[in-house]
N, C-alpha and C. Protein backbone atom coordinates (compact mmCIF):
# COMPACT_ATOMS: atom_id res chain seq x y z
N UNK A 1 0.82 -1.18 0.00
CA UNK A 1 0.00 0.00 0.00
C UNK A 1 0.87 1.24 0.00
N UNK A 2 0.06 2.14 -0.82
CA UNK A 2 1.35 3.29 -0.62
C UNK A 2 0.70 4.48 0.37
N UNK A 3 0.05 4.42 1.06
CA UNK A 3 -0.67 5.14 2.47
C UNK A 3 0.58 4.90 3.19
N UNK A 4 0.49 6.49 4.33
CA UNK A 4 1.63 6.48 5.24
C UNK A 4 1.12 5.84 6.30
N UNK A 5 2.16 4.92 7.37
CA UNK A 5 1.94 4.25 8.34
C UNK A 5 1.71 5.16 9.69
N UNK A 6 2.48 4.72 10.52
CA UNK A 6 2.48 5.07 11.99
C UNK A 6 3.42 6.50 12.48
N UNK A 7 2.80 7.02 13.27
CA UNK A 7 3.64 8.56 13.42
C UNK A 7 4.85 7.76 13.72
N UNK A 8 5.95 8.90 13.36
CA UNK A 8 7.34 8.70 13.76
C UNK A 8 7.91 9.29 14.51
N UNK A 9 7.36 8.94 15.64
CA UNK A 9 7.88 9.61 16.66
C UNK A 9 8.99 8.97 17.47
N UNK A 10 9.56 9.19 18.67
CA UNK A 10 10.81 8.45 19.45
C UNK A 10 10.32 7.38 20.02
N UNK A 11 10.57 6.65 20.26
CA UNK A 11 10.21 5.52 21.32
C UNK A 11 10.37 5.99 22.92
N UNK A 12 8.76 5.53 22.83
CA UNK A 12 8.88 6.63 25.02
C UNK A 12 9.94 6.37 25.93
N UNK A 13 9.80 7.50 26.07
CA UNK A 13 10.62 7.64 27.73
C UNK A 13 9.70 7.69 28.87
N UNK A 14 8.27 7.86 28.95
CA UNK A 14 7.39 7.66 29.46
C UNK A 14 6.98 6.74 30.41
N UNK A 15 6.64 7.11 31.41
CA UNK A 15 6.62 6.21 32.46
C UNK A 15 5.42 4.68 31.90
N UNK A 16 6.09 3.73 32.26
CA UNK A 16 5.19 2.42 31.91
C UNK A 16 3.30 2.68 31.89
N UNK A 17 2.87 2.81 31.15
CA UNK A 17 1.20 2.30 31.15
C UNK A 17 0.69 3.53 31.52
N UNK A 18 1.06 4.78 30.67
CA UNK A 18 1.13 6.35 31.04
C UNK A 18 -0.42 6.40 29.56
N UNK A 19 0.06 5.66 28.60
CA UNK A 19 -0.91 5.80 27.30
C UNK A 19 -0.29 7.56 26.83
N UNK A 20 0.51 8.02 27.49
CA UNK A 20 1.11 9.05 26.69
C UNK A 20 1.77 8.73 25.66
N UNK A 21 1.68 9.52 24.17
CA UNK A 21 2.66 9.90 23.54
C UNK A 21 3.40 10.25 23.13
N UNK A 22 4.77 10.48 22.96
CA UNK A 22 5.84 11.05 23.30
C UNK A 22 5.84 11.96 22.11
N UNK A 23 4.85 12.34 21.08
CA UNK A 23 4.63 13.57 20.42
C UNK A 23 3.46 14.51 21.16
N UNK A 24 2.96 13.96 22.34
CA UNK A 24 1.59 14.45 22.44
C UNK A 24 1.71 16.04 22.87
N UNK A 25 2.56 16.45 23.30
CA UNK A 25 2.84 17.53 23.44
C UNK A 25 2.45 18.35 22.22
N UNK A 26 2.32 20.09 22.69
CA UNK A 26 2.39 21.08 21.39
C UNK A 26 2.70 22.54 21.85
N UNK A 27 3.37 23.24 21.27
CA UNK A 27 3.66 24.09 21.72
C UNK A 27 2.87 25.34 21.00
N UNK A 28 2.83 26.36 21.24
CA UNK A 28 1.76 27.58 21.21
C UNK A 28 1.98 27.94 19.14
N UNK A 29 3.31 28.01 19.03
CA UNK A 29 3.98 28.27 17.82
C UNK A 29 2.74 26.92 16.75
N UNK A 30 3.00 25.63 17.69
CA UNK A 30 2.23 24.56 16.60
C UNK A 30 1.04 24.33 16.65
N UNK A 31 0.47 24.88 17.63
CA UNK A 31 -1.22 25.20 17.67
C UNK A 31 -2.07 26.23 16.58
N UNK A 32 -0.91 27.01 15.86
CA UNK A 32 -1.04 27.80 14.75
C UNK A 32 -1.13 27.21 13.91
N UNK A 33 -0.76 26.37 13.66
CA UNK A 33 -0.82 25.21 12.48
C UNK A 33 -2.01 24.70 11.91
N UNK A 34 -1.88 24.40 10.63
CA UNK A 34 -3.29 23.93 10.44
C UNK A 34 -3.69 22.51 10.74
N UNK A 35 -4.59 22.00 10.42
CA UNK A 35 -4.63 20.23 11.02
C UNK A 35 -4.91 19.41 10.34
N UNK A 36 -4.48 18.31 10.39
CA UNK A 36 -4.86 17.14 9.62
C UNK A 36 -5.10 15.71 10.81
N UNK A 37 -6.03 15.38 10.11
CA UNK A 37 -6.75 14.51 11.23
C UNK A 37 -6.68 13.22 10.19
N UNK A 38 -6.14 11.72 11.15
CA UNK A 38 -5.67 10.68 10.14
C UNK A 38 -6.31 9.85 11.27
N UNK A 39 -6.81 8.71 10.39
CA UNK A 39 -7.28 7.81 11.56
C UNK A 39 -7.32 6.07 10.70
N UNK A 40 -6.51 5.55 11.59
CA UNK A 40 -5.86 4.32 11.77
C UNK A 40 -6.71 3.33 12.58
N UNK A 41 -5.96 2.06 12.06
CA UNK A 41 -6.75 0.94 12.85
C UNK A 41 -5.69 -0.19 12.80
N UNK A 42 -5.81 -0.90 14.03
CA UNK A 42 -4.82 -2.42 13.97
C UNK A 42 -5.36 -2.77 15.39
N UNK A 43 -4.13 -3.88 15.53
CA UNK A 43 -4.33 -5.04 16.29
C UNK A 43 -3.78 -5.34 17.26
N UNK A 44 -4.12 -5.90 18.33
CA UNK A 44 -2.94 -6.99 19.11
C UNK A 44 -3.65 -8.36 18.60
N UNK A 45 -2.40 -9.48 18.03
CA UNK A 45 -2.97 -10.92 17.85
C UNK A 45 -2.55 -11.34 19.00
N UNK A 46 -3.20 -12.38 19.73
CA UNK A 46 -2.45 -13.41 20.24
C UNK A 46 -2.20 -14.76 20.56
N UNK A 47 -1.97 -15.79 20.78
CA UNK A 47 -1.82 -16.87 20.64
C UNK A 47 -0.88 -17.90 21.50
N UNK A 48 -1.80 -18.99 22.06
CA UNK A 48 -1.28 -19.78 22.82
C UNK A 48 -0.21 -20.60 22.80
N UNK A 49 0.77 -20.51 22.77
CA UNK A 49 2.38 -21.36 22.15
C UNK A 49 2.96 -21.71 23.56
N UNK A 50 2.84 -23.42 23.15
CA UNK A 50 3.33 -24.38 24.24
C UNK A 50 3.30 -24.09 25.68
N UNK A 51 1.48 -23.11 25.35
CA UNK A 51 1.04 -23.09 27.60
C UNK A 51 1.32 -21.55 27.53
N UNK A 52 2.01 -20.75 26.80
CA UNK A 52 2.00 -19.87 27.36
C UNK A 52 1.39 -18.38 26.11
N UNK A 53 1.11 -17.59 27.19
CA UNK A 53 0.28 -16.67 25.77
C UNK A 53 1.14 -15.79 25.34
N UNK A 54 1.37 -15.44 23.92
CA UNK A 54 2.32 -14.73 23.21
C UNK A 54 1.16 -13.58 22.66
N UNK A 55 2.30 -12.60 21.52
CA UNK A 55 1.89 -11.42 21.43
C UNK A 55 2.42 -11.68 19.86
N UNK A 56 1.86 -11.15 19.03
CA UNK A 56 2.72 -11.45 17.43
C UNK A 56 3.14 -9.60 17.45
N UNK A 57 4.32 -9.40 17.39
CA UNK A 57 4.97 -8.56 17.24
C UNK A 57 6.10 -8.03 15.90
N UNK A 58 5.94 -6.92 15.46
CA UNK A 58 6.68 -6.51 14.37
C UNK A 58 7.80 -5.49 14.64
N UNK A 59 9.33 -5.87 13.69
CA UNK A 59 10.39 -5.03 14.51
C UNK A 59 10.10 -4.04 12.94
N UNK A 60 10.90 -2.97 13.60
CA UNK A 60 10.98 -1.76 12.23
C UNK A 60 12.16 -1.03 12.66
N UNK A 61 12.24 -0.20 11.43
CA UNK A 61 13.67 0.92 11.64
C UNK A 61 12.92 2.06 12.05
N UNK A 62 14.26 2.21 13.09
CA UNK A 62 13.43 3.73 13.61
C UNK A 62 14.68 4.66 13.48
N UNK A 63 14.47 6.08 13.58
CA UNK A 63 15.88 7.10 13.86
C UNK A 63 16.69 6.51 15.05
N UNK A 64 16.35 5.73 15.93
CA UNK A 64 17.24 5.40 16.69
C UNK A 64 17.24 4.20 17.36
N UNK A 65 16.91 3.22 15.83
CA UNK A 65 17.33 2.00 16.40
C UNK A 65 16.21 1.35 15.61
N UNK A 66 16.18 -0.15 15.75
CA UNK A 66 15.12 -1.12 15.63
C UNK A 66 14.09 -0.72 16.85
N UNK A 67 12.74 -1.05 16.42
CA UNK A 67 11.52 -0.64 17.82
C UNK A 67 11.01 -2.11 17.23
N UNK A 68 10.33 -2.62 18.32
CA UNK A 68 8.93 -3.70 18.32
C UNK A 68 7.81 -2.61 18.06
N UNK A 69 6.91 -3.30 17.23
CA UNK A 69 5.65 -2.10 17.70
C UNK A 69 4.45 -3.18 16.95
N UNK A 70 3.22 -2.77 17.35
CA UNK A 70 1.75 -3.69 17.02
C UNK A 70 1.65 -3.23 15.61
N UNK A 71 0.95 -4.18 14.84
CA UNK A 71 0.30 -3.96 13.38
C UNK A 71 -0.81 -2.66 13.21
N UNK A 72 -0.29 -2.28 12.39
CA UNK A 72 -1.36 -0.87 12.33
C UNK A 72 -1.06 0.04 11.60
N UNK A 73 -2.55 0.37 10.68
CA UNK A 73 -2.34 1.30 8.98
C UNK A 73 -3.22 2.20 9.16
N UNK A 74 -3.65 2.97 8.17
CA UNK A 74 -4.69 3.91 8.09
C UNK A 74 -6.22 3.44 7.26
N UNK A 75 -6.97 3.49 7.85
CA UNK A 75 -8.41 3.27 7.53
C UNK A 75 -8.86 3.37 5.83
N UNK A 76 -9.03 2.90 5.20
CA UNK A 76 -9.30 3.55 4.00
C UNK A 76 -10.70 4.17 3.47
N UNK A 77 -11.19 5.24 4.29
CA UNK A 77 -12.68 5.44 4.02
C UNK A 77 -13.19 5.38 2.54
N UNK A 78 -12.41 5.66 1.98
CA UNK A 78 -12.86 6.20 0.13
C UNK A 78 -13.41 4.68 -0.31
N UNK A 79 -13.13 3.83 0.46
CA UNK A 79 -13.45 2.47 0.13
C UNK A 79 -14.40 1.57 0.96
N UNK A 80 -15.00 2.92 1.54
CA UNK A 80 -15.86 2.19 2.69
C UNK A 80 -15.64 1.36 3.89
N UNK A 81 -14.28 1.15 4.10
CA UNK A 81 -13.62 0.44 5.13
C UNK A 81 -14.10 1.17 6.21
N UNK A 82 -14.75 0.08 7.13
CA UNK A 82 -14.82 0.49 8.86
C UNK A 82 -13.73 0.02 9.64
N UNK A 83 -13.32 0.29 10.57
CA UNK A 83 -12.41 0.51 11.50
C UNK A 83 -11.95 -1.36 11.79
N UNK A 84 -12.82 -2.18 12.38
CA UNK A 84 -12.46 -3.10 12.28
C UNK A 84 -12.30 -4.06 11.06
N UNK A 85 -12.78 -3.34 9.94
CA UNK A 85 -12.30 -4.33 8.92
C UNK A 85 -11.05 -4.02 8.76
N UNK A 86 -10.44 -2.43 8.61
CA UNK A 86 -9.30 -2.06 8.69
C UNK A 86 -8.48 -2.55 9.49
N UNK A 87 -8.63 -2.88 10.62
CA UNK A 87 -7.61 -3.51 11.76
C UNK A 87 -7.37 -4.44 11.28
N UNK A 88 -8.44 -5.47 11.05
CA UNK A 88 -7.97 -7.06 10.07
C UNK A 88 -7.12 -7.02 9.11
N UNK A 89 -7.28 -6.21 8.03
CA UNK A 89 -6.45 -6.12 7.59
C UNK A 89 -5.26 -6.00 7.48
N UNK A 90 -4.78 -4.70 8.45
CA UNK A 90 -3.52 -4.07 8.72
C UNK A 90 -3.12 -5.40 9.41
N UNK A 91 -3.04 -5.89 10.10
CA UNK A 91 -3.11 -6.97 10.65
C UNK A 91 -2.67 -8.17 10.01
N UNK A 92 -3.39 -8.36 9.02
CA UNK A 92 -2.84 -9.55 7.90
C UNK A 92 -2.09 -9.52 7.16
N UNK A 93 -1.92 -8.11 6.67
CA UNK A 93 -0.72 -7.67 5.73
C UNK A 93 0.17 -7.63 6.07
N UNK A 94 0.82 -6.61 7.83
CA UNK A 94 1.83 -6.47 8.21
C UNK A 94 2.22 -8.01 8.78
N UNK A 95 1.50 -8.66 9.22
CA UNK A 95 2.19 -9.74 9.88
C UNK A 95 2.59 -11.08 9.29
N UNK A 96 1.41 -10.69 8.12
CA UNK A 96 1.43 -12.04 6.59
C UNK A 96 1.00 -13.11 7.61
N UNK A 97 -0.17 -12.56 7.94
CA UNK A 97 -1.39 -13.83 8.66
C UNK A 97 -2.57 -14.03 8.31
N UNK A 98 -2.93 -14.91 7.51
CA UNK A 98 -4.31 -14.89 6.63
C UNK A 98 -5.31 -15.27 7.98
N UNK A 99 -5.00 -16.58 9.00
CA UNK A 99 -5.80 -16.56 9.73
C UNK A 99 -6.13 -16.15 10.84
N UNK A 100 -7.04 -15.55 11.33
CA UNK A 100 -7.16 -14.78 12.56
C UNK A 100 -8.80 -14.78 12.61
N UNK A 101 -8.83 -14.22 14.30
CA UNK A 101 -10.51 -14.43 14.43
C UNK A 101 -10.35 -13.02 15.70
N UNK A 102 -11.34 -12.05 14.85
CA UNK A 102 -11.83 -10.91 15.69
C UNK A 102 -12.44 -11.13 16.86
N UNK A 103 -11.74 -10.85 18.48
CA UNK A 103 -12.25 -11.04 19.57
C UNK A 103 -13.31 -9.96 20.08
N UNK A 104 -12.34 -8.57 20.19
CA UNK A 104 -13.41 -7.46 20.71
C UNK A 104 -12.77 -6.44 20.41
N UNK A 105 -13.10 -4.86 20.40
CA UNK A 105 -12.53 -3.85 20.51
C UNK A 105 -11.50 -3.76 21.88
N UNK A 106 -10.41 -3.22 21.73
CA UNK A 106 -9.89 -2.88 22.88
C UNK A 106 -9.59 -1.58 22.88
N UNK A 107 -10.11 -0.20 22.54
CA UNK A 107 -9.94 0.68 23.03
C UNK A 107 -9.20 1.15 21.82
N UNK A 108 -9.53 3.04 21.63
CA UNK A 108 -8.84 3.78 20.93
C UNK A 108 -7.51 4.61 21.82
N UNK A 109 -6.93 5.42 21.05
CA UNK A 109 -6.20 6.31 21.43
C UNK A 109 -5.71 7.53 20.64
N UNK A 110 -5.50 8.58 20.92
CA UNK A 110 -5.47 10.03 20.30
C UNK A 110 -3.92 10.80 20.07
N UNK A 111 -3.35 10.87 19.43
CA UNK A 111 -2.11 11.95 19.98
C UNK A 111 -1.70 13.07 18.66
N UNK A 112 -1.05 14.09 18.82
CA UNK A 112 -0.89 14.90 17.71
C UNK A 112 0.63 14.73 17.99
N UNK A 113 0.94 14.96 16.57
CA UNK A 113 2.48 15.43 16.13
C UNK A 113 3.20 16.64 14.96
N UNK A 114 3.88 16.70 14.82
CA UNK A 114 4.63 17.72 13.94
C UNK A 114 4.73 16.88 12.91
N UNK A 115 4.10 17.11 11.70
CA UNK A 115 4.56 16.48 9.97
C UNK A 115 4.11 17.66 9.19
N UNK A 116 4.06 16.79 7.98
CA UNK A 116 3.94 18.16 6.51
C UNK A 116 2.18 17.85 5.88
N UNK A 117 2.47 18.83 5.38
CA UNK A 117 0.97 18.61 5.02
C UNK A 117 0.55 17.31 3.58
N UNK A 118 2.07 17.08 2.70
CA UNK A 118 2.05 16.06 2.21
C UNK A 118 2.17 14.90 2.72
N UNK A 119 2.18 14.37 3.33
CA UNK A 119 2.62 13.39 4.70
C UNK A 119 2.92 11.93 3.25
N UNK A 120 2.77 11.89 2.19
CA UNK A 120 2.93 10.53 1.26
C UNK A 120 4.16 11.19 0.87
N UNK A 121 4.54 12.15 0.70
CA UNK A 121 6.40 12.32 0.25
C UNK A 121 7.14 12.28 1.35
N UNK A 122 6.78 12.11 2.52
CA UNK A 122 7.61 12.37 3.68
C UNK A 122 8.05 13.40 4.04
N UNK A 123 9.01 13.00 5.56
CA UNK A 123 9.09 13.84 5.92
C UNK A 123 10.66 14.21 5.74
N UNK A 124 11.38 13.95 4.66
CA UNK A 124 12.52 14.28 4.33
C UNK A 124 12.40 14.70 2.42
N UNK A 125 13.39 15.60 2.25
CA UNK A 125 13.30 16.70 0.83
C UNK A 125 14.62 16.94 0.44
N UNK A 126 14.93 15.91 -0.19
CA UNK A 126 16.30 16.50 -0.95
C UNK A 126 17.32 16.58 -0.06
N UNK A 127 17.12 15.25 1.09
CA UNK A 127 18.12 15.10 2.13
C UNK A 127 17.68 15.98 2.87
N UNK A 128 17.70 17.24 3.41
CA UNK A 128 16.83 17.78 4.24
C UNK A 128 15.91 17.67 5.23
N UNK A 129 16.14 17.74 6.20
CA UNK A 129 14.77 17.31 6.92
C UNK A 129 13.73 18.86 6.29
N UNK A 130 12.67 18.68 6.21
CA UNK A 130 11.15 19.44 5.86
C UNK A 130 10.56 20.29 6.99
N UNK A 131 10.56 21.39 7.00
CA UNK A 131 9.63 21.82 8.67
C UNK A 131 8.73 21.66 8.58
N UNK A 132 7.88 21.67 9.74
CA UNK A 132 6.50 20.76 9.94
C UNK A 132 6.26 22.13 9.28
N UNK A 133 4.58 21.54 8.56
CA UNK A 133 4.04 22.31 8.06
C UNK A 133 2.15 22.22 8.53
N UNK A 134 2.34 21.33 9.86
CA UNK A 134 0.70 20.76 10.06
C UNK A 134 0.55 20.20 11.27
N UNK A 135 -0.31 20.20 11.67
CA UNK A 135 -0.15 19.22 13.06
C UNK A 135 -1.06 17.86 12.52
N UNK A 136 -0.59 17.15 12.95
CA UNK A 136 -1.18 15.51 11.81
C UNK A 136 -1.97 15.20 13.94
N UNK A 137 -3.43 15.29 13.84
CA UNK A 137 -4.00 14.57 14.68
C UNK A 137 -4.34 13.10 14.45
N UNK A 138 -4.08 11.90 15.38
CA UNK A 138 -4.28 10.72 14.85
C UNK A 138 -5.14 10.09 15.56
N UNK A 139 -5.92 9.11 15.25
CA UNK A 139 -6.49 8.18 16.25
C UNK A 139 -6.37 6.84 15.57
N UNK A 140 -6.30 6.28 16.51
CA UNK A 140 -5.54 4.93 16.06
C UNK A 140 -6.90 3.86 16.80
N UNK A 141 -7.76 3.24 16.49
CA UNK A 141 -8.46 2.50 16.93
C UNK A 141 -7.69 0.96 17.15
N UNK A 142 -7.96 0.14 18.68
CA UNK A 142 -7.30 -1.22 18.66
C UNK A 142 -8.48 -2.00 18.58
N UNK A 143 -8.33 -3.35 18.14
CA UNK A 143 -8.54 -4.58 18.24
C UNK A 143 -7.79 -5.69 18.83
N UNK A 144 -8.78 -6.68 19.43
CA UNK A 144 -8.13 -7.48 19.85
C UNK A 144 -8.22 -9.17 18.79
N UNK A 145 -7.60 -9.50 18.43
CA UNK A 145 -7.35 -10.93 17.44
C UNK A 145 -6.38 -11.98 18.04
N UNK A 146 -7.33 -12.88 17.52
CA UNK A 146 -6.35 -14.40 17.71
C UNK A 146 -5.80 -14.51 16.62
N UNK A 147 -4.58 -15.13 16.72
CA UNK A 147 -4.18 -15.87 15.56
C UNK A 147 -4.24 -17.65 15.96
N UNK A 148 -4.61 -17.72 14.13
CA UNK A 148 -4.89 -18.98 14.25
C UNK A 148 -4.36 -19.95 13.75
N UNK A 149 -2.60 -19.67 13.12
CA UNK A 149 -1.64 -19.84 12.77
C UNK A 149 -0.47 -19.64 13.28
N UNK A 150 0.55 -20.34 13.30
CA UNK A 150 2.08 -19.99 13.79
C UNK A 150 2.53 -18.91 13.04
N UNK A 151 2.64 -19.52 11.84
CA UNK A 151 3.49 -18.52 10.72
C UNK A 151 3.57 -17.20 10.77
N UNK A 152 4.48 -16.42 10.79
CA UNK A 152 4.36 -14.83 10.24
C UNK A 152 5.05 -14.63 9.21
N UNK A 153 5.20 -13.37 8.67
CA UNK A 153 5.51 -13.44 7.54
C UNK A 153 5.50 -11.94 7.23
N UNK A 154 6.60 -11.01 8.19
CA UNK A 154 6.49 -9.26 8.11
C UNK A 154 6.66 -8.66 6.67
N UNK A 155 5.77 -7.78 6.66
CA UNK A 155 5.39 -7.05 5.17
C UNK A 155 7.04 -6.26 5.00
N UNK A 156 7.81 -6.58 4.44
CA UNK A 156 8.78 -6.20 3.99
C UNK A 156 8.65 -4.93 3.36
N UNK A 157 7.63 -4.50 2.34
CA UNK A 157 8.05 -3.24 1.54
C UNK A 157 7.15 -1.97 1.96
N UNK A 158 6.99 -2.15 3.94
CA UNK A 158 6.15 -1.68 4.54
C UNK A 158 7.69 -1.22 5.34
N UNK A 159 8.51 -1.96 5.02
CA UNK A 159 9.74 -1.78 6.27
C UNK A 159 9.57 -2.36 7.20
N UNK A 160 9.35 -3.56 7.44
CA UNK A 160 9.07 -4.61 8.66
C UNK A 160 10.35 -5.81 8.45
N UNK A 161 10.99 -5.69 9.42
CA UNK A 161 12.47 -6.60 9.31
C UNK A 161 12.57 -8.05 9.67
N UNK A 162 11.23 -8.09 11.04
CA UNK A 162 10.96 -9.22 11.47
C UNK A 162 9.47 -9.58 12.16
N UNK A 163 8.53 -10.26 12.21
CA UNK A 163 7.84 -10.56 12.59
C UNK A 163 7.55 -11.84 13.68
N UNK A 164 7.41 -11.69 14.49
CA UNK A 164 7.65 -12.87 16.19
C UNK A 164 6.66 -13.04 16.97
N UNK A 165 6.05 -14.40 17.15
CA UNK A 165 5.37 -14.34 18.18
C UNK A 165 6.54 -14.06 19.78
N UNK A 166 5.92 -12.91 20.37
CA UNK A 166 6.75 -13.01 21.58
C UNK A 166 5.77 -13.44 23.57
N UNK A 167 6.29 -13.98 24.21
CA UNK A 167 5.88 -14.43 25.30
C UNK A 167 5.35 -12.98 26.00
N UNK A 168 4.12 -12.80 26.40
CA UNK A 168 3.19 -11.94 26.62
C UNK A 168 3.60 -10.51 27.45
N UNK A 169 4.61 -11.10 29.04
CA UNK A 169 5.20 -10.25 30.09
C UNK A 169 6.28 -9.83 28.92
N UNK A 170 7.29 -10.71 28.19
CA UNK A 170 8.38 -10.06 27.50
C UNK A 170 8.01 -8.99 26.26
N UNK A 171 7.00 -9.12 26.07
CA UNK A 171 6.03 -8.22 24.75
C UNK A 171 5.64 -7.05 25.41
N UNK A 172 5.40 -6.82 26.77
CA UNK A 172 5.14 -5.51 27.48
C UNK A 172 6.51 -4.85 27.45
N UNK A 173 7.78 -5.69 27.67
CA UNK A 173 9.16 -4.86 28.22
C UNK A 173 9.26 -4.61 26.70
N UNK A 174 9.62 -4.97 25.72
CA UNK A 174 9.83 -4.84 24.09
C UNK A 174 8.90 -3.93 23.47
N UNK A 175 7.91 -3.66 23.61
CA UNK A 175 7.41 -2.83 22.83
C UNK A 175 7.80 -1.41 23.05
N UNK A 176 7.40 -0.38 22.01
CA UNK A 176 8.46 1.01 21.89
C UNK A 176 7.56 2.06 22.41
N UNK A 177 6.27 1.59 22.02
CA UNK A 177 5.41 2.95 22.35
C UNK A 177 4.32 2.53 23.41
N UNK A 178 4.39 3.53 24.02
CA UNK A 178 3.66 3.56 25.62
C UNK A 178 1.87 3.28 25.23
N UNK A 179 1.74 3.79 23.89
CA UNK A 179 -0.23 3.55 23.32
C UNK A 179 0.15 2.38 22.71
N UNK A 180 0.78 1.71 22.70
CA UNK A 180 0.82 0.37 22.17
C UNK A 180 0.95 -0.62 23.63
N UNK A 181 1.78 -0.30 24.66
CA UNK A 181 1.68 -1.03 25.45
C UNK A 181 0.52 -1.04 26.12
N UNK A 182 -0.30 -0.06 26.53
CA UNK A 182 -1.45 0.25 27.09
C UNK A 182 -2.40 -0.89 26.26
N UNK A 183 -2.45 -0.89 24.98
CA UNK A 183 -3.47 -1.79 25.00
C UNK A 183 -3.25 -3.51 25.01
N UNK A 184 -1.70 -3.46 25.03
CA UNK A 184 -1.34 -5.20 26.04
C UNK A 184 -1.55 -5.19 27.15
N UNK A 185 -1.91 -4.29 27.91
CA UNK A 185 -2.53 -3.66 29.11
C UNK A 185 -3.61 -4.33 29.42
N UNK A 186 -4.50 -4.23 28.20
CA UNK A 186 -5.61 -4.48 28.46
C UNK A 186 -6.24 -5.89 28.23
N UNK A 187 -5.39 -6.31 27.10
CA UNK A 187 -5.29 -7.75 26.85
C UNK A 187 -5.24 -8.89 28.57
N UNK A 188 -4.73 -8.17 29.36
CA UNK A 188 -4.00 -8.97 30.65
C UNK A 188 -5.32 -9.21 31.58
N UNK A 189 -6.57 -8.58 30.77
CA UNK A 189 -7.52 -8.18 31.97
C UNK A 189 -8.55 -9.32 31.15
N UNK A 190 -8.61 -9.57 30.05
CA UNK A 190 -9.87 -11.01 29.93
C UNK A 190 -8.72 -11.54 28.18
N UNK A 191 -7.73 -12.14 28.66
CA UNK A 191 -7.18 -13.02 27.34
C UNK A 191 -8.18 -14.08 26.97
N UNK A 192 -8.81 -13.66 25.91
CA UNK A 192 -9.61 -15.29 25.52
C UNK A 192 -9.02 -16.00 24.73
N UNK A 193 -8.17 -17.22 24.54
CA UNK A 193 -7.62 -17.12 23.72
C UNK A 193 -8.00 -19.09 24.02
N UNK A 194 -8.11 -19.87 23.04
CA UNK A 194 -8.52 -21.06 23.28
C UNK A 194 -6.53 -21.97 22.96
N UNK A 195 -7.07 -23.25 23.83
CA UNK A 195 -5.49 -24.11 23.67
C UNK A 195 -5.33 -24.57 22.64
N UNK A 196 -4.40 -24.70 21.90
CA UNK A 196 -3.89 -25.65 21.16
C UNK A 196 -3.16 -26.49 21.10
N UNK A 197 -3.48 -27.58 20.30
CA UNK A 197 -2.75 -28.75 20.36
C UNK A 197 -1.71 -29.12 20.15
């Protein structure tokens, strides 16, 4: 898909299970700005591997470093996509998991950041970094999914390096962003997730 992904922001410094974003800030100068409002949808999968419950997790390049972070794209309204069909999707593509089974909503989340108002050329120009030219408001709707397969299979020309089921407590310490951990957060409070054989 050639839609832009996930803000690029730092990986938190934020205190554990804060649901802050480490762009959420704005300063008076970027409140002048005009707005663009983007709204996203994905997933937590998860899945029972040998007794214990895992998290299917995706690594990516970041400015400062490899991050873990959950599956998750932008909604495609022009196509009539609702929010949870969108999550399925984002979901299947980034992780290259055809099977999965929609459990429940687990909660949205909101944050603004500094980008351009083209946000599909990026945010770099002729080597250059670009000054913001917008405040990009996001909401990112979660889902919760099983997977119903081992296999992954990370969307490569999305920039996904590796795709892992990881063990559930170690998927809270690994993940990069504090609105991503929040909703493994929530996963901890009714996992339905059936055994396998």
């Amino acid at each position: 898909m050639n839609t832009p992904r996930r803000a690029r922001g730092f990986p938190s410094r934020t205190p554990r299970g804060t649901g802050a974003h480490p762009q959420a800030k704005s300063s008076p100068a970027s409140r002048r700005l005009p707005a663009i409002y983007e709204t996203s949808a994905g997933g937590v999968v998860i899945r029972r591997l040998r007794g214990r419950l895992c998290v299917a997790l995706l690594k990516t390049r970041h400015t400062r470093g490899d991050v873990w972070v959950l599956p998750k794209g932008h909604v495609e309204h022009a196509r009539g996509e609702t929010h949870e069909v969108a999550a399925q999707r984002e979901v299947q593509e980034e992780l290259g998991i055809r099977n999965v089974r929609l459990v429940r909503k687990l909660g949205s989340v909101r944050w603004q950041f500094m980008g351009t108002k083209n946000r599909r050329q990026g945010p770099r120009l002729r080597g250059k970094q670009e000054p913001p030219s917008a405040r990009i408001i996001k909401t990112v709707h979660h889902y919760l999914f099983e997977g119903l397969t081992d296999r992954l299979h990370p969307q490569a020309d999305e920039g996904f390096l590796e795709a892992r089921w990881v063990p559930y407590e170690k998927a809270l310490r690994m993940i990069a962003y504090p609105t991503d951990r929040a909703m493994l957060e929530k996963v901890r409070q009714r996992p339905p997730v059936r055994k396998t054989p």
